[in-house]
PDB file of N, CA and C in Angstrom:
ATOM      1  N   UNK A   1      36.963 162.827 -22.953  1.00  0.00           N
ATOM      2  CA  UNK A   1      35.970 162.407 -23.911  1.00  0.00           C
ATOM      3  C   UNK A   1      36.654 161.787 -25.119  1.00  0.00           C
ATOM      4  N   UNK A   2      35.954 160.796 -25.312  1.00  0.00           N
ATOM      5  CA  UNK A   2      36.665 160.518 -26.733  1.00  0.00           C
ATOM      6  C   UNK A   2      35.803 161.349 -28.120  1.00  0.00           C
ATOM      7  N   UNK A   3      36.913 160.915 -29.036  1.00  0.00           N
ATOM      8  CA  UNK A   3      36.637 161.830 -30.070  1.00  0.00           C
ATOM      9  C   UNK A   3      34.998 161.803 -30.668  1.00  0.00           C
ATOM     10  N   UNK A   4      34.253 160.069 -30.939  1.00  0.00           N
ATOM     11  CA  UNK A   4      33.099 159.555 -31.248  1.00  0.00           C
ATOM     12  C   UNK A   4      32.318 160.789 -30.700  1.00  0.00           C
ATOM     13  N   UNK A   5      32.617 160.512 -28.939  1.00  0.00           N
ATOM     14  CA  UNK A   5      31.420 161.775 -28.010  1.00  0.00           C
ATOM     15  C   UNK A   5      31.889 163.085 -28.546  1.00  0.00           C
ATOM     16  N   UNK A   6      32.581 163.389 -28.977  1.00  0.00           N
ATOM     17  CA  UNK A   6      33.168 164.803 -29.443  1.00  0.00           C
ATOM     18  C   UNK A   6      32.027 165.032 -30.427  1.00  0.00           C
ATOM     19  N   UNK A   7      32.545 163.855 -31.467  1.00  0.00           N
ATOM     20  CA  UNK A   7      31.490 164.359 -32.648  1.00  0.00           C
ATOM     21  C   UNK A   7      30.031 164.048 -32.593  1.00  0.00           C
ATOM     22  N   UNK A   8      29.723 163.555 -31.891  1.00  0.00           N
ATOM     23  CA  UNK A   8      28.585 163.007 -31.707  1.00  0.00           C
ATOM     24  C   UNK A   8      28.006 164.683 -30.756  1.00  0.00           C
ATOM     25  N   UNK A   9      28.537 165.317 -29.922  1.00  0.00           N
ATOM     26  CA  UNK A   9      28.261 166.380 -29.619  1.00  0.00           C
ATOM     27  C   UNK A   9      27.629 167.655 -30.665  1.00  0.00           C
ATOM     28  N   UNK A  10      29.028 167.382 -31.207  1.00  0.00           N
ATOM     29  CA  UNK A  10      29.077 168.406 -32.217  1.00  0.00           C
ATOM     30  C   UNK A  10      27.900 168.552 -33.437  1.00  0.00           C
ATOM     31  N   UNK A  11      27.815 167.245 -33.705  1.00  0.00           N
ATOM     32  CA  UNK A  11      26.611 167.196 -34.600  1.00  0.00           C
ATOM     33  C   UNK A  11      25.139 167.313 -34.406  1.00  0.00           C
ATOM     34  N   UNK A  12      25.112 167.276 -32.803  1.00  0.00           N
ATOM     35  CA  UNK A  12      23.742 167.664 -32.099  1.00  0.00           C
ATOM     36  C   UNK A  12      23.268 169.198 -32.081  1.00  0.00           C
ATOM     37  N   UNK A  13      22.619 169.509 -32.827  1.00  0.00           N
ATOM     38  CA  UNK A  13      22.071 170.834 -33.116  1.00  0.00           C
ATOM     39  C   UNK A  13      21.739 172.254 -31.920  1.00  0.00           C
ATOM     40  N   UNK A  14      21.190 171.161 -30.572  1.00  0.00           N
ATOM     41  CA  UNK A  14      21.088 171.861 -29.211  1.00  0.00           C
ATOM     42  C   UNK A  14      22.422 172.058 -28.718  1.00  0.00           C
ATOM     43  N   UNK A  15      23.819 171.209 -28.297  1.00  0.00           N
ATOM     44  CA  UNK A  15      24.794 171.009 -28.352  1.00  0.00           C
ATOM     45  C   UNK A  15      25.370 172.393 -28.965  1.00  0.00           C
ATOM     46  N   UNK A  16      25.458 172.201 -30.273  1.00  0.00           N
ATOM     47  CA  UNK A  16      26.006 174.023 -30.824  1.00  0.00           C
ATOM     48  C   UNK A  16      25.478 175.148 -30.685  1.00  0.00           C
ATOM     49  N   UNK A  17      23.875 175.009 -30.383  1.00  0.00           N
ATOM     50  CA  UNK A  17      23.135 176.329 -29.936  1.00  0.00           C
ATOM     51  C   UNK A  17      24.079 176.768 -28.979  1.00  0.00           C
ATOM     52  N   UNK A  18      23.584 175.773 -28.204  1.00  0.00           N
ATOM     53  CA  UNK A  18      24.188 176.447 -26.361  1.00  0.00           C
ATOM     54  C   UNK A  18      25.657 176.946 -26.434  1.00  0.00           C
ATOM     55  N   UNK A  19      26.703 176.112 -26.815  1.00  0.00           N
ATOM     56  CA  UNK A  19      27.781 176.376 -27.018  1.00  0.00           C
ATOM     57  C   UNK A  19      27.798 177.918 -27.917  1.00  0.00           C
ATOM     58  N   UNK A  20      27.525 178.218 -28.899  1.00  0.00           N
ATOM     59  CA  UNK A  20      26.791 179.113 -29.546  1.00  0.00           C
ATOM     60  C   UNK A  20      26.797 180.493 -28.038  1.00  0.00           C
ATOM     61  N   UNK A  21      25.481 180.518 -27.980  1.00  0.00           N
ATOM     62  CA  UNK A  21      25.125 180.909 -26.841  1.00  0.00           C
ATOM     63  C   UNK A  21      25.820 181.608 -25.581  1.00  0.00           C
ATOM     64  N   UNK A  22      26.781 180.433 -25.194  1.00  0.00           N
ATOM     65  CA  UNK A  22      27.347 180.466 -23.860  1.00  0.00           C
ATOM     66  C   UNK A  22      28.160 181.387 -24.252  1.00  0.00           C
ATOM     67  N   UNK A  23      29.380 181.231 -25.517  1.00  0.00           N
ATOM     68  CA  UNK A  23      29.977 181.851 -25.959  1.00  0.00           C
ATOM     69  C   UNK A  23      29.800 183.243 -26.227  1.00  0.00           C
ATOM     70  N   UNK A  24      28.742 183.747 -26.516  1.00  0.00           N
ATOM     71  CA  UNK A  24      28.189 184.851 -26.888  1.00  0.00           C
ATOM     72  C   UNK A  24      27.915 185.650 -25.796  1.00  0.00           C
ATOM     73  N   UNK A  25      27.442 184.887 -24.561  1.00  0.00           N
ATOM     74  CA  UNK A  25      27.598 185.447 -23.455  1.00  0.00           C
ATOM     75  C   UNK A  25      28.758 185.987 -22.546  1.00  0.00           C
ATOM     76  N   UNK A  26      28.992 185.021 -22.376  1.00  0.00           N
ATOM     77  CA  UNK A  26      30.406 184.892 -22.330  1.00  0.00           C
ATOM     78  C   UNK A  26      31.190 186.461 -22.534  1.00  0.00           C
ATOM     79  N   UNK A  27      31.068 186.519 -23.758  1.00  0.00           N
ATOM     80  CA  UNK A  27      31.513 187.568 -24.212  1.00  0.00           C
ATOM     81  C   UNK A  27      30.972 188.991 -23.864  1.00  0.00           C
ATOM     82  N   UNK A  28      29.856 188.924 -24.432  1.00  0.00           N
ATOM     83  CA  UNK A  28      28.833 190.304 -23.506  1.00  0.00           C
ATOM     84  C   UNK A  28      28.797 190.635 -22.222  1.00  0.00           C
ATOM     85  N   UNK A  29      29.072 189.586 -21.240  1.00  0.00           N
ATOM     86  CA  UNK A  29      29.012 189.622 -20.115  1.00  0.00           C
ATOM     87  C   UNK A  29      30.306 190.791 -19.388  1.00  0.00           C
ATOM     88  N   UNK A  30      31.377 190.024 -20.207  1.00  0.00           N
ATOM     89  CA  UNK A  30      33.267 190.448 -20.180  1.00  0.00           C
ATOM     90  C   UNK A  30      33.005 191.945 -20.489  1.00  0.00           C
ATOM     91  N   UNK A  31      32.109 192.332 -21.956  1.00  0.00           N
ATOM     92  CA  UNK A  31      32.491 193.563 -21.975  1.00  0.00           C
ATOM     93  C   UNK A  31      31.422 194.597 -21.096  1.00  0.00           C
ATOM     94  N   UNK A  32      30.464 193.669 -20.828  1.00  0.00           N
ATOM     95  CA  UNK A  32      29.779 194.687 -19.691  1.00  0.00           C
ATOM     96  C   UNK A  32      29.901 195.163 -18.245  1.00  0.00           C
ATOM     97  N   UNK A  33      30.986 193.995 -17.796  1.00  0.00           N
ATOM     98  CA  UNK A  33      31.073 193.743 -16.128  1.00  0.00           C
ATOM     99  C   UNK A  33      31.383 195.490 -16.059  1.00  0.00           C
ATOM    100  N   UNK A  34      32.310 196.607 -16.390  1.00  0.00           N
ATOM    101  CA  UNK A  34      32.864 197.571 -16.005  1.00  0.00           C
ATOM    102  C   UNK A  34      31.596 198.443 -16.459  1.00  0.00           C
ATOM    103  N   UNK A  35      30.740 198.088 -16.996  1.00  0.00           N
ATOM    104  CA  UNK A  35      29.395 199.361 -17.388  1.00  0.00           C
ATOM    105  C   UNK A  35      28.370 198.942 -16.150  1.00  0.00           C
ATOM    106  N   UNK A  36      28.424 197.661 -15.902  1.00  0.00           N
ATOM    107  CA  UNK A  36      27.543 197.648 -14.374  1.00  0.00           C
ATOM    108  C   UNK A  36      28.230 197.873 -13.403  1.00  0.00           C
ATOM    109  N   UNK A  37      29.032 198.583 -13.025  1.00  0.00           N
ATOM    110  CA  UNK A  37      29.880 198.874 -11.635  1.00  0.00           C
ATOM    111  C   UNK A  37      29.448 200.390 -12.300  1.00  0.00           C
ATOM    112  N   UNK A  38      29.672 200.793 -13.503  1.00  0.00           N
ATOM    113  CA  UNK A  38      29.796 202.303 -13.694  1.00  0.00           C
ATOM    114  C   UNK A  38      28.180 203.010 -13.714  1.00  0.00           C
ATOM    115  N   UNK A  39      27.239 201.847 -13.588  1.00  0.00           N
ATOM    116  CA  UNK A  39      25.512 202.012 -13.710  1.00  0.00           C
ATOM    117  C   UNK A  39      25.005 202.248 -12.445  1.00  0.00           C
ATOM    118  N   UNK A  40      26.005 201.480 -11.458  1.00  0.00           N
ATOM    119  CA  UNK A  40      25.699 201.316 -10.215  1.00  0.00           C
ATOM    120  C   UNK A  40      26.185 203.339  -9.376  1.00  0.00           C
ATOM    121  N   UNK A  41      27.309 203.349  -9.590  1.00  0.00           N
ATOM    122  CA  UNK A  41      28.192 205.046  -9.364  1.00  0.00           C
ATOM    123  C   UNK A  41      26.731 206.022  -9.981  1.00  0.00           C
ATOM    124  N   UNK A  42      26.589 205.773 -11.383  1.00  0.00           N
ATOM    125  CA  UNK A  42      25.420 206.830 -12.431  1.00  0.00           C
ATOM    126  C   UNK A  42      23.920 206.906 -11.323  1.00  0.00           C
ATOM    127  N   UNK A  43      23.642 205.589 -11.055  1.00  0.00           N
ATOM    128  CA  UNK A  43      22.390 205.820 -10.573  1.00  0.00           C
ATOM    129  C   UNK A  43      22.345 206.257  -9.018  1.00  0.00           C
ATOM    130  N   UNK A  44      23.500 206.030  -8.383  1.00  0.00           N
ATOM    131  CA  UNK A  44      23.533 206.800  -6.697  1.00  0.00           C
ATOM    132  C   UNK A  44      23.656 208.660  -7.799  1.00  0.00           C
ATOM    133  N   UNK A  45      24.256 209.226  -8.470  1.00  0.00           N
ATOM    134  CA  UNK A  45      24.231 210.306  -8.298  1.00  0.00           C
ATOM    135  C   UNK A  45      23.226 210.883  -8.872  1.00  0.00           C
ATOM    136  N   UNK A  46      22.501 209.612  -9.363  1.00  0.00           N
ATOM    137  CA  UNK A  46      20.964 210.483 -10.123  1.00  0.00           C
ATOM    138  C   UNK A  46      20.127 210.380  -8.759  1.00  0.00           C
ATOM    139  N   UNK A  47      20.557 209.186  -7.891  1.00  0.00           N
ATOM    140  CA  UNK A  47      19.535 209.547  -7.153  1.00  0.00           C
ATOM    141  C   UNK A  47      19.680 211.199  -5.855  1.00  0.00           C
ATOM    142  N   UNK A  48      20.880 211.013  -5.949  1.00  0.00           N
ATOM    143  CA  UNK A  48      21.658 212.406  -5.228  1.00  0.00           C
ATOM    144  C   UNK A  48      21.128 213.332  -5.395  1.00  0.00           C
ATOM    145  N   UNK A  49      20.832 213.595  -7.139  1.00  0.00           N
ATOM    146  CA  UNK A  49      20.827 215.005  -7.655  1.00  0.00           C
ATOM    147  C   UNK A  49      19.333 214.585  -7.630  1.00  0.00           C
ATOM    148  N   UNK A  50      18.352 213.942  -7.335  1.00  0.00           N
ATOM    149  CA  UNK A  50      16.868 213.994  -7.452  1.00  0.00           C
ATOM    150  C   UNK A  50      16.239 214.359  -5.940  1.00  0.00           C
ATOM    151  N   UNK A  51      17.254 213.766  -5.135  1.00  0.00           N
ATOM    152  CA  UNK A  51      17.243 214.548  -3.451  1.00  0.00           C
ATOM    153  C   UNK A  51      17.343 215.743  -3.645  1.00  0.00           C
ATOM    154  N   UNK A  52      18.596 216.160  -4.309  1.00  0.00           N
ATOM    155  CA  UNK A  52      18.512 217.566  -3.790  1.00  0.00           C
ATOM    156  C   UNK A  52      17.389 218.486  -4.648  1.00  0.00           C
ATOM    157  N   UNK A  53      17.337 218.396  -5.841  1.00  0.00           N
ATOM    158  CA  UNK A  53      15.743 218.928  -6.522  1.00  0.00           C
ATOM    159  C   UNK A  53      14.294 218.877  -5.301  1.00  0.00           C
ATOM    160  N   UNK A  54      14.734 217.546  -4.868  1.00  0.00           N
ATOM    161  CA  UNK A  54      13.280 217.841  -3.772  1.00  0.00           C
ATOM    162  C   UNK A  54      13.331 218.675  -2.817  1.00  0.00           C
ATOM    163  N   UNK A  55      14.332 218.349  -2.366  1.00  0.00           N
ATOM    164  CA  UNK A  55      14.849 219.578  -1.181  1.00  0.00           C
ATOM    165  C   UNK A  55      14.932 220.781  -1.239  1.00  0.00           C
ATOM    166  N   UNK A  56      15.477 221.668  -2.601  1.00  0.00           N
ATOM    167  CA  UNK A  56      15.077 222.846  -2.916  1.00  0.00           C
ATOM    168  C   UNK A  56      13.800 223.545  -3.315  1.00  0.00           C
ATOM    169  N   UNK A  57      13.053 222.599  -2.591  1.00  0.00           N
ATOM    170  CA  UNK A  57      11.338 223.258  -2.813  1.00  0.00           C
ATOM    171  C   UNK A  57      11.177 224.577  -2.432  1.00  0.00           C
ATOM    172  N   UNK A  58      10.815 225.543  -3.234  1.00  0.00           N
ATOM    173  CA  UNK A  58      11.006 227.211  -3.017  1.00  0.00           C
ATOM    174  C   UNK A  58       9.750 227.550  -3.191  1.00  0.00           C
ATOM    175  N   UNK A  59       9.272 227.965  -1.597  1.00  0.00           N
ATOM    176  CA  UNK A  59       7.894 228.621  -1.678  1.00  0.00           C
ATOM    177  C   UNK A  59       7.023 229.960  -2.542  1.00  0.00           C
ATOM    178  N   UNK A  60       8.038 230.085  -3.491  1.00  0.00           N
ATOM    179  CA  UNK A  60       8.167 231.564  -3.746  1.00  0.00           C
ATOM    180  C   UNK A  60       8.643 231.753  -4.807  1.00  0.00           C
ATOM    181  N   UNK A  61       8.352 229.932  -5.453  1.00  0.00           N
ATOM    182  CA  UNK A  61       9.100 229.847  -6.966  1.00  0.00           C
ATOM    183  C   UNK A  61       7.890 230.346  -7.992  1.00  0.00           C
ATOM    184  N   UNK A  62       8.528 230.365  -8.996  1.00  0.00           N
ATOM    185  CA  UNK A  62       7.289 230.798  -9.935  1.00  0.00           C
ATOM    186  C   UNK A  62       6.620 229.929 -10.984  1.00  0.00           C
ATOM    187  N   UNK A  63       5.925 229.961 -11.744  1.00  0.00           N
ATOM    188  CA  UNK A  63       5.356 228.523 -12.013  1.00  0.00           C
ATOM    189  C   UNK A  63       6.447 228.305 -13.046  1.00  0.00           C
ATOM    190  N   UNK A  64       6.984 229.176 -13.580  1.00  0.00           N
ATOM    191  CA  UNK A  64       8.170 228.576 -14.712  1.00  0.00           C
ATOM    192  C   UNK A  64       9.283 228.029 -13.843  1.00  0.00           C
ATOM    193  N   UNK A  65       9.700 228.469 -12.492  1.00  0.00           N
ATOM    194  CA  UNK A  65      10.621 228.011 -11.842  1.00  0.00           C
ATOM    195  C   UNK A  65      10.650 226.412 -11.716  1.00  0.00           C
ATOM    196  N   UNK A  66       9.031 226.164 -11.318  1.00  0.00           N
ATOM    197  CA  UNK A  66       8.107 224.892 -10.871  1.00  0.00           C
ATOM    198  C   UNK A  66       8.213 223.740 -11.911  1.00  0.00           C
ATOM    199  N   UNK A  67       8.011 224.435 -13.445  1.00  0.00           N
ATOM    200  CA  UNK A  67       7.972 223.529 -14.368  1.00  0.00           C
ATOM    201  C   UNK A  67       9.265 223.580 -14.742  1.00  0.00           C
ATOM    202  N   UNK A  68      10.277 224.035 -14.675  1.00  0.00           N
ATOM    203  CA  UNK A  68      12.004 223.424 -14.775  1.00  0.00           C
ATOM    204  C   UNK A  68      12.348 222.836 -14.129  1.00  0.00           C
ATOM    205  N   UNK A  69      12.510 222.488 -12.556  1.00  0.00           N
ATOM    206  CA  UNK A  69      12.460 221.707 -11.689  1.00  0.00           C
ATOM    207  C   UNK A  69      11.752 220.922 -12.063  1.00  0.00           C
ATOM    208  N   UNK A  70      10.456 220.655 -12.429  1.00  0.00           N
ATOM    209  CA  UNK A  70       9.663 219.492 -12.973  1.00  0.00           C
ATOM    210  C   UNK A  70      10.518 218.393 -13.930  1.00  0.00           C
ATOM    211  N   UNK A  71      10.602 219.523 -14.675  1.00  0.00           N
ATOM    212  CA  UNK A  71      11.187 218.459 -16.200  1.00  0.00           C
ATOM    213  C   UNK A  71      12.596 218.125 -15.826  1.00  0.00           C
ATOM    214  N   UNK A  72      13.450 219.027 -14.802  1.00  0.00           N
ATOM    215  CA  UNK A  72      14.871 218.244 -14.701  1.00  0.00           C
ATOM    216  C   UNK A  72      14.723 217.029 -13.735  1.00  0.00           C
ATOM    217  N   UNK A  73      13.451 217.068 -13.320  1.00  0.00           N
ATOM    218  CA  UNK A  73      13.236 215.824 -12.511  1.00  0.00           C
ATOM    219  C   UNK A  73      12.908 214.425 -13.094  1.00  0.00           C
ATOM    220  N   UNK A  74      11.842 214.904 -13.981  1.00  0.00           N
ATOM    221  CA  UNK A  74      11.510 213.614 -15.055  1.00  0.00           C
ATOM    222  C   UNK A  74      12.690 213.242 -15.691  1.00  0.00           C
ATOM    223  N   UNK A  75      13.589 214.198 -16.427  1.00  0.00           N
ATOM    224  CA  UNK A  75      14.940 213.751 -17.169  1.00  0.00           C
ATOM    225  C   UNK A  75      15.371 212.744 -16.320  1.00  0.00           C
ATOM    226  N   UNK A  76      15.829 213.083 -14.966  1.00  0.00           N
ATOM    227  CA  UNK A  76      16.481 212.023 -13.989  1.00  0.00           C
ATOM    228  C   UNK A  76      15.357 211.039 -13.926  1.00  0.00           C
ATOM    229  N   UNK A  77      14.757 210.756 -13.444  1.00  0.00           N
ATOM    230  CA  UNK A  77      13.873 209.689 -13.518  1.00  0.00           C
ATOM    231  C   UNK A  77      14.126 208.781 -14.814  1.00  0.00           C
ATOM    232  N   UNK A  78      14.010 208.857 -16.002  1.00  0.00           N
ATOM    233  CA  UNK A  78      13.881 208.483 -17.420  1.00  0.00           C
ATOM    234  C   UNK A  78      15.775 208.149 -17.107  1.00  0.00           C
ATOM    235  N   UNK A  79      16.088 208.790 -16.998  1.00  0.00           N
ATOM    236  CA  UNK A  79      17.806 208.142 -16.997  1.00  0.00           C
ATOM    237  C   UNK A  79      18.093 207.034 -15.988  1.00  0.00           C
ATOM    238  N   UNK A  80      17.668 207.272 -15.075  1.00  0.00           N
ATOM    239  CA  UNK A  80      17.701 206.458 -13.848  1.00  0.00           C
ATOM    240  C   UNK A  80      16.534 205.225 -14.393  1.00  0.00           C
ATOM    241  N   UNK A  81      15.669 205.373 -14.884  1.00  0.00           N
ATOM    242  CA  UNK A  81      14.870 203.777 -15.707  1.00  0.00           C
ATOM    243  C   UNK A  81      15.806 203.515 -16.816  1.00  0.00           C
ATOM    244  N   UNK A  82      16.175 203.827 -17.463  1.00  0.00           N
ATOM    245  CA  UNK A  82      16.902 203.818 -18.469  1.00  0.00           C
ATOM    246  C   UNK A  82      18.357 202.400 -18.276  1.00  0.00           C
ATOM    247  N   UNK A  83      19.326 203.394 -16.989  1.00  0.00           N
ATOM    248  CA  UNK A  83      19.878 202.387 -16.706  1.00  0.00           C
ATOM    249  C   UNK A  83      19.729 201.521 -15.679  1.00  0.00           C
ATOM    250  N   UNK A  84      18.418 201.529 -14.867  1.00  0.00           N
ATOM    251  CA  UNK A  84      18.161 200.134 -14.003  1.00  0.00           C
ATOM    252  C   UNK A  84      17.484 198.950 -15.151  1.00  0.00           C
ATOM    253  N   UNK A  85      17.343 198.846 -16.476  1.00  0.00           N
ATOM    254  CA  UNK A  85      16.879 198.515 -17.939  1.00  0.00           C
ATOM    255  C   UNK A  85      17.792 198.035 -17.986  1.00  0.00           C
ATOM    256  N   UNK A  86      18.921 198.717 -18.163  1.00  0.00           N
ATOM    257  CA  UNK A  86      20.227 198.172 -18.777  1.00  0.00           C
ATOM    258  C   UNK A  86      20.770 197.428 -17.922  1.00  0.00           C
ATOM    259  N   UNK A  87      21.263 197.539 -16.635  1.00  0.00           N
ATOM    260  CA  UNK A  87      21.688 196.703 -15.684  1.00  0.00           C
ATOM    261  C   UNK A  87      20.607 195.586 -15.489  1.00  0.00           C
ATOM    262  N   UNK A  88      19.411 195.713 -16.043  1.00  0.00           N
ATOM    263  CA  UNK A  88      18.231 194.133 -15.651  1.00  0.00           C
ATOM    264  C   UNK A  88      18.741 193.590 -17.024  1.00  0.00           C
ATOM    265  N   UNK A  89      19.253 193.837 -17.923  1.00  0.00           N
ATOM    266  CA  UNK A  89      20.007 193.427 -19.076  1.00  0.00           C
ATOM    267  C   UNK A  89      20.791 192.107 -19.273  1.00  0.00           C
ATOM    268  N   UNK A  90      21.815 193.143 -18.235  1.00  0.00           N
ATOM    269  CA  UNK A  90      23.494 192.735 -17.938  1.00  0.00           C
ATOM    270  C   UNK A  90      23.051 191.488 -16.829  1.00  0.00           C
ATOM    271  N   UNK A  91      22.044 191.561 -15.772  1.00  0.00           N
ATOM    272  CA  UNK A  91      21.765 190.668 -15.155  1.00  0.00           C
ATOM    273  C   UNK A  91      20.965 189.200 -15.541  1.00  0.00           C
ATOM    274  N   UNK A  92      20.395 189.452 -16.478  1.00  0.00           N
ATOM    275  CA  UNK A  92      19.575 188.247 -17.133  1.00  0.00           C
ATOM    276  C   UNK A  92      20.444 187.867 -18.083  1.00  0.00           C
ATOM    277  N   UNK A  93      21.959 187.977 -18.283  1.00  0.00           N
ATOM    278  CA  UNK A  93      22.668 187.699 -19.430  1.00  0.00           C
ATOM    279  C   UNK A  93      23.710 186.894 -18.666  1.00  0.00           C
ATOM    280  N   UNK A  94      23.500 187.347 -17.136  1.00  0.00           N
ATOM    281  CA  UNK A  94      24.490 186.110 -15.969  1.00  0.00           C
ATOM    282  C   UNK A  94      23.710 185.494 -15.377  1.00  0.00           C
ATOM    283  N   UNK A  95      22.556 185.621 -15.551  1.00  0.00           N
ATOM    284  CA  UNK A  95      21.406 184.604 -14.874  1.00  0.00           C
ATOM    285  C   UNK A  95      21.624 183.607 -16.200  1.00  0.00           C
ATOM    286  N   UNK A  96      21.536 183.669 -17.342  1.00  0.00           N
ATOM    287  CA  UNK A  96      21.493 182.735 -18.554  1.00  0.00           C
ATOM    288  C   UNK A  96      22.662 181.772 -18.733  1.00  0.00           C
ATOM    289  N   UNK A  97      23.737 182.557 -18.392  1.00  0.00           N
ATOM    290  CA  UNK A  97      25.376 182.137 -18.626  1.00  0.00           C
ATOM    291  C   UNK A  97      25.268 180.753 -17.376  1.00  0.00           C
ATOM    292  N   UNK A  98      24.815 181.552 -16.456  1.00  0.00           N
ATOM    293  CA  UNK A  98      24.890 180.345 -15.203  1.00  0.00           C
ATOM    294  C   UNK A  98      23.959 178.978 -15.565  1.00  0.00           C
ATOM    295  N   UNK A  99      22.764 179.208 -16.176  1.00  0.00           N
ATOM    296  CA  UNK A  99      21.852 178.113 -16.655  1.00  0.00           C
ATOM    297  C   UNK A  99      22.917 176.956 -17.566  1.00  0.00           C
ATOM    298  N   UNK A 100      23.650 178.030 -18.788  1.00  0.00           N
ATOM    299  CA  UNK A 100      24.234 177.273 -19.813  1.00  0.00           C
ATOM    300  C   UNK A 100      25.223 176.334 -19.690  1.00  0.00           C
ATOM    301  N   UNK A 101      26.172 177.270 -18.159  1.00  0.00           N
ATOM    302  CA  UNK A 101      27.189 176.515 -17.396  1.00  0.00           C
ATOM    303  C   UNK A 101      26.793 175.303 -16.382  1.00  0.00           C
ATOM    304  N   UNK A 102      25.540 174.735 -16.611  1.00  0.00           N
ATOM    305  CA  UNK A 102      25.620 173.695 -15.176  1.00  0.00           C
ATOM    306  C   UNK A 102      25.625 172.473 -16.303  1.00  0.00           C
TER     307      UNK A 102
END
């Protein structure tokens, strides 16, 4: 490019958004890649530990037994939305990067 198209870039307001932008992604993306591999590990063992809560269904539990099992179930649930949230995050932030890059 010559320098003219350089500046002629540069002075275009959309031009620095994106650049702006890409950059910013860019960046977020770098420091997230190792929290979505580690979201992916979190949510197999929430879903693990929400199997086995179902599976220990105890005919003979008592209703306080019933409502602790309840609520450690919702906890997992709410964690497990929590980070499929965060990973739809991390994913619409490389769905964007790819738009900025063509």
């Amino acid at each position: 490019r010559s320098f003219s198209q350089q500046r002629s870039q540069m002075a275009d307001p959309t031009w620095s958004f994106r650049q702006a932008e890409r950059i910013k992604l860019e960046l977020y993306i770098a420091a997230k890649n190792d929290r979505d591999k580690e979201i992916e590990k979190e949510l197999e063992a929430l879903g693990n530990q929400l199997t086995q809560l179902t599976q220990q269904g105890n005919p003979d539990a008592t209703p306080a037994e019933l409502v602790k099992q309840e609520q450690q179930m919702n906890a997992l649930r709410q964690q497990q939305a929590q980070l499929e949230q965060e990973r739809e995050i991390i994913s619409q932030a490389k769905a964007r990067l790819g738009e900025l890059q063509k």
